[in-house]
Protein backbone atom coordinates (compact mmCIF):
# COMPACT_ATOMS: atom_id res chain seq x y z
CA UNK A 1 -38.34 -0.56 -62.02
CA UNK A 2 -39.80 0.78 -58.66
CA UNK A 3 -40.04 -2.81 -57.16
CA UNK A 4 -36.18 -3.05 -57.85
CA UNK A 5 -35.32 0.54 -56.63
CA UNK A 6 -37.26 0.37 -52.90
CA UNK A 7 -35.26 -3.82 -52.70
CA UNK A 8 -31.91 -2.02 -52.99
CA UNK A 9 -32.89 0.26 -50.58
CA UNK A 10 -33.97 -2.37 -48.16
CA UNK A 11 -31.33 -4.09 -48.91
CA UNK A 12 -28.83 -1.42 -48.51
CA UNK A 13 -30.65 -0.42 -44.76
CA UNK A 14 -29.82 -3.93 -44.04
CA UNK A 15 -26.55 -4.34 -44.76
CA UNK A 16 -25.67 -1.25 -42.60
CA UNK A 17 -27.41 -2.02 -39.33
CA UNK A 18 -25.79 -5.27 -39.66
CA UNK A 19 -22.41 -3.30 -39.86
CA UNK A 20 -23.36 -1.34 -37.45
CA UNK A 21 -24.36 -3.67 -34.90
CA UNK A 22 -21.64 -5.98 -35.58
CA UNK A 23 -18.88 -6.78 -32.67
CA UNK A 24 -15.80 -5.25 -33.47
CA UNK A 25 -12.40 -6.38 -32.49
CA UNK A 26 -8.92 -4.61 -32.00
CA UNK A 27 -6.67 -5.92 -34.83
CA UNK A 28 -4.79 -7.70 -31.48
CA UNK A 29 -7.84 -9.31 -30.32
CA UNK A 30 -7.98 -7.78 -26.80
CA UNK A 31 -10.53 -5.27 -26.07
CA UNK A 32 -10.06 -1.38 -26.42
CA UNK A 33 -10.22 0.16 -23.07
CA UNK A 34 -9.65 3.78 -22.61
CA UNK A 35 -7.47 4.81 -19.77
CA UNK A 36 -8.48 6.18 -16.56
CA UNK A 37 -8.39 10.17 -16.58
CA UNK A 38 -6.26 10.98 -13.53
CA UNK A 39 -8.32 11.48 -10.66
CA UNK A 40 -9.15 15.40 -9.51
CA UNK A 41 -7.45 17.21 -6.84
CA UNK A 42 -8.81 16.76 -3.67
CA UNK A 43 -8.10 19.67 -1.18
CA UNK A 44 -10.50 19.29 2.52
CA UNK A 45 -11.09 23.12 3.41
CA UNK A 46 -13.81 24.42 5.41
CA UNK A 47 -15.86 21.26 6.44
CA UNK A 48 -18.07 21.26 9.77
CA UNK A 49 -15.16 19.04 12.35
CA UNK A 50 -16.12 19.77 15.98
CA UNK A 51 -13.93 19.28 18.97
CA UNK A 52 -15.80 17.30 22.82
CA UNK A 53 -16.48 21.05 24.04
CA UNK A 54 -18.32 21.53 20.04
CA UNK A 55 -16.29 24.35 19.18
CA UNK A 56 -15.54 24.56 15.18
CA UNK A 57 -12.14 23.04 14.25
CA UNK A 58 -10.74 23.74 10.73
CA UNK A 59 -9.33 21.41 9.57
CA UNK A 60 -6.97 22.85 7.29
CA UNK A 61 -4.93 23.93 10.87
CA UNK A 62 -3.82 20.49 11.63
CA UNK A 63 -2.22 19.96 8.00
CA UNK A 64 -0.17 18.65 7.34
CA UNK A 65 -2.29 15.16 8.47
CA UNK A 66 -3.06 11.89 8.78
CA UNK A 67 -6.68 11.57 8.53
CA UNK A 68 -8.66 8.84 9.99
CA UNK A 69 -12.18 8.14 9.30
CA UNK A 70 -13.21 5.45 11.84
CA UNK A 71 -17.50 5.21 11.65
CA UNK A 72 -18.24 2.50 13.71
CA UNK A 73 -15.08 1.31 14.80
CA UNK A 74 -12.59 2.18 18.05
CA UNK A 75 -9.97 1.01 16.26
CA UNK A 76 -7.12 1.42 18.92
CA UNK A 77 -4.84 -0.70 17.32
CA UNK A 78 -5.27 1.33 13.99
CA UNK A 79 -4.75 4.87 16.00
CA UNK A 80 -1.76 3.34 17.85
CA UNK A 81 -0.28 2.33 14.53
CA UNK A 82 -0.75 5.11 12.89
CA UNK A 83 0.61 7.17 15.51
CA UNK A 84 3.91 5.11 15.82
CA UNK A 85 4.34 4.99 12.22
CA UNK A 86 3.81 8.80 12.18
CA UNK A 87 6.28 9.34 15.04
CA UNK A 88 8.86 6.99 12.95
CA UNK A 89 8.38 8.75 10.13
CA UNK A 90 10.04 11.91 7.92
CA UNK A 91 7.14 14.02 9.16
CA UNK A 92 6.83 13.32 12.61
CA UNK A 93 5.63 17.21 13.13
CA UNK A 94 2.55 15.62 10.94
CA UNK A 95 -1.00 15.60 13.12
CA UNK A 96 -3.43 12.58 13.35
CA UNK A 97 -6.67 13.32 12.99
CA UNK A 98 -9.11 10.68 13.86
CA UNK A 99 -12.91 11.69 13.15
CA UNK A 100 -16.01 10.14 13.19
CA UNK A 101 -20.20 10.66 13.32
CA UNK A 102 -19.16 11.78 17.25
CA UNK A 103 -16.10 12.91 18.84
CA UNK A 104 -14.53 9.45 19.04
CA UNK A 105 -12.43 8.36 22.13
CA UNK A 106 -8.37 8.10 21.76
CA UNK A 107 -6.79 4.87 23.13
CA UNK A 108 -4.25 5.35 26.23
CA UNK A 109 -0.59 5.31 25.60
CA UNK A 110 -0.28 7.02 22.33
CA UNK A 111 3.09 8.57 21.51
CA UNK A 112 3.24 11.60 23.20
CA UNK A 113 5.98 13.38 20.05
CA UNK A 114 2.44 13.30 17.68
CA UNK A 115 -0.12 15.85 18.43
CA UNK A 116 -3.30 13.83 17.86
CA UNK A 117 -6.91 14.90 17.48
CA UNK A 118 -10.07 13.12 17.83
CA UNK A 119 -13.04 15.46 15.90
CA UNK A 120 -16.68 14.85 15.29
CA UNK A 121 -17.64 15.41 11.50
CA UNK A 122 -21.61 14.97 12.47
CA UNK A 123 -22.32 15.03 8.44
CA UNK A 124 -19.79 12.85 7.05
CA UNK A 125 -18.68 16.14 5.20
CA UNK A 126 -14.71 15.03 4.94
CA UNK A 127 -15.86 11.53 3.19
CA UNK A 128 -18.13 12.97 0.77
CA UNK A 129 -15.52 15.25 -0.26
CA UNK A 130 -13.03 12.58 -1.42
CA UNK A 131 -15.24 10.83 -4.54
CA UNK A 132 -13.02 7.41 -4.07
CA UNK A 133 -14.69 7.29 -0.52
CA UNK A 134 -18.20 8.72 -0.81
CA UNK A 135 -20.08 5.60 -1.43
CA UNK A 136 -17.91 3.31 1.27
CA UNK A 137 -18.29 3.34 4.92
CA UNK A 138 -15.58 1.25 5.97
CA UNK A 139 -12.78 2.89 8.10
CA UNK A 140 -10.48 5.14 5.57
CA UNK A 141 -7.29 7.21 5.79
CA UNK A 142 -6.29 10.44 3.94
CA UNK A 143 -3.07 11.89 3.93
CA UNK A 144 -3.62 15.73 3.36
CA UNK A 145 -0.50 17.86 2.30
CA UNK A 146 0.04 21.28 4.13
CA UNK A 147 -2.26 22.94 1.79
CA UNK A 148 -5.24 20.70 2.31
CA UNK A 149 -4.81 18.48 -0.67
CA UNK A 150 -5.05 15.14 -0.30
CA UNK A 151 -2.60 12.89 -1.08
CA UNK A 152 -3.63 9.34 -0.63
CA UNK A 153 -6.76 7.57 0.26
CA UNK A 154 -7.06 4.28 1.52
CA UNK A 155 -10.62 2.63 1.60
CA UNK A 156 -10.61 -0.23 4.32
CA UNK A 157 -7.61 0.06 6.20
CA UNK A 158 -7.15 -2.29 9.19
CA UNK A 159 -3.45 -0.94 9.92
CA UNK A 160 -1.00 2.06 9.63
CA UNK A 161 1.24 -0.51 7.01
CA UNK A 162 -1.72 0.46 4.03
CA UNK A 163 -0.08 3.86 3.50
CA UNK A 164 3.04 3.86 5.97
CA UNK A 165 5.75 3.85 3.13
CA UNK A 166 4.24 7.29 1.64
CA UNK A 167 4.07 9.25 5.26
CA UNK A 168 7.28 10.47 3.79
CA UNK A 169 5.27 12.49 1.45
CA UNK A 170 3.92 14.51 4.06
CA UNK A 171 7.62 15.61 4.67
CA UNK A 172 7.85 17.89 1.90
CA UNK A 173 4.87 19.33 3.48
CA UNK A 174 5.73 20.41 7.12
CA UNK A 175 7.75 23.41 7.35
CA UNK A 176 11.31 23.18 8.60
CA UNK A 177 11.50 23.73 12.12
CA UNK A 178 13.33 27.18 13.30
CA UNK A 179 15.94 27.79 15.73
């Protein structure tokens, strides 16, 4: 009687790590994945951006922006872009930003309707801030909203046509000008 008590048991143990560890499929056959959770607000207030003469530039002044994150790169032909699309855009009252390790140098000729601002952001504070960026170092733009919150970011961009078609969303946030 006790031999055929502790088999069930063993038995029974069996049968449910079996079910346990057994694959499982979705009545459809394709795999369950659960859905991305919508990523956090991102707003970029009160990070360390310097100016050529080092004095502290907050960044939340030049909103609403186009932010440019060039490490590494002069990138003239992105600035220029960027700057024309800005200038053709809804918000042309939008600033560029451009910032890097060290105050990086503008190309010549920019449109002269965009106020434009090359910064220094010695600790790579406005990347870490933006999760979807933190771990790349490839040249990036943001587009920040009036209040600071970021918009869009786009992780290896070569050319103001990544994120042109949503400048328009920047319109909503530059005031109307007065008369």
């Amino acid at each position: 009687m006790p031999l055929l008590i502790m088999s069930i048991a063993v038995i029974a143990t069996l049968v449910s790590l079996f079910a346990v560890a057994w694959p499982r499929r979705n009545p459809n056959g394709t795999p369950q994945v659960t859905p991305p959770s919508p990523p956090a607000a991102v707003k970029l207030t009160g990070h360390g951006l310097f100016d050529a003469d080092g004095a502290a530039v907050p960044l939340h002044d030049l909103t609403p922006a186009v932010v440019l994150l060039v490490e590494g790169c002069t990138c003239a032909d992105l600035i220029t872009g960027t700057v024309d699309a800005v200038a053709a855009s809804k918000a042309p009252s939008a600033t560029v930003v451009v910032i890097a390790a060290r105050v990086p140098t503008l190309p010549a000729g920019l449109n002269e309707k965009v106020k434009v601002r090359a910064l220094a952001d010695p600790n790579s504070s406005v990347r870490a801030a933006v999760p979807f960026l933190a771990p790349s170092r490839t040249t990036a733009a943001l587009l920040v909203a009036a209040d600071g919150t970021v918009i869009r970011a786009v992780s290896s961009v070569t050319a103001a046509s990544a994120f042109d078609s949503e400048l328009g969303n920047l319109a909503a946030a530059v005031p109307a000008p007065t008369a």
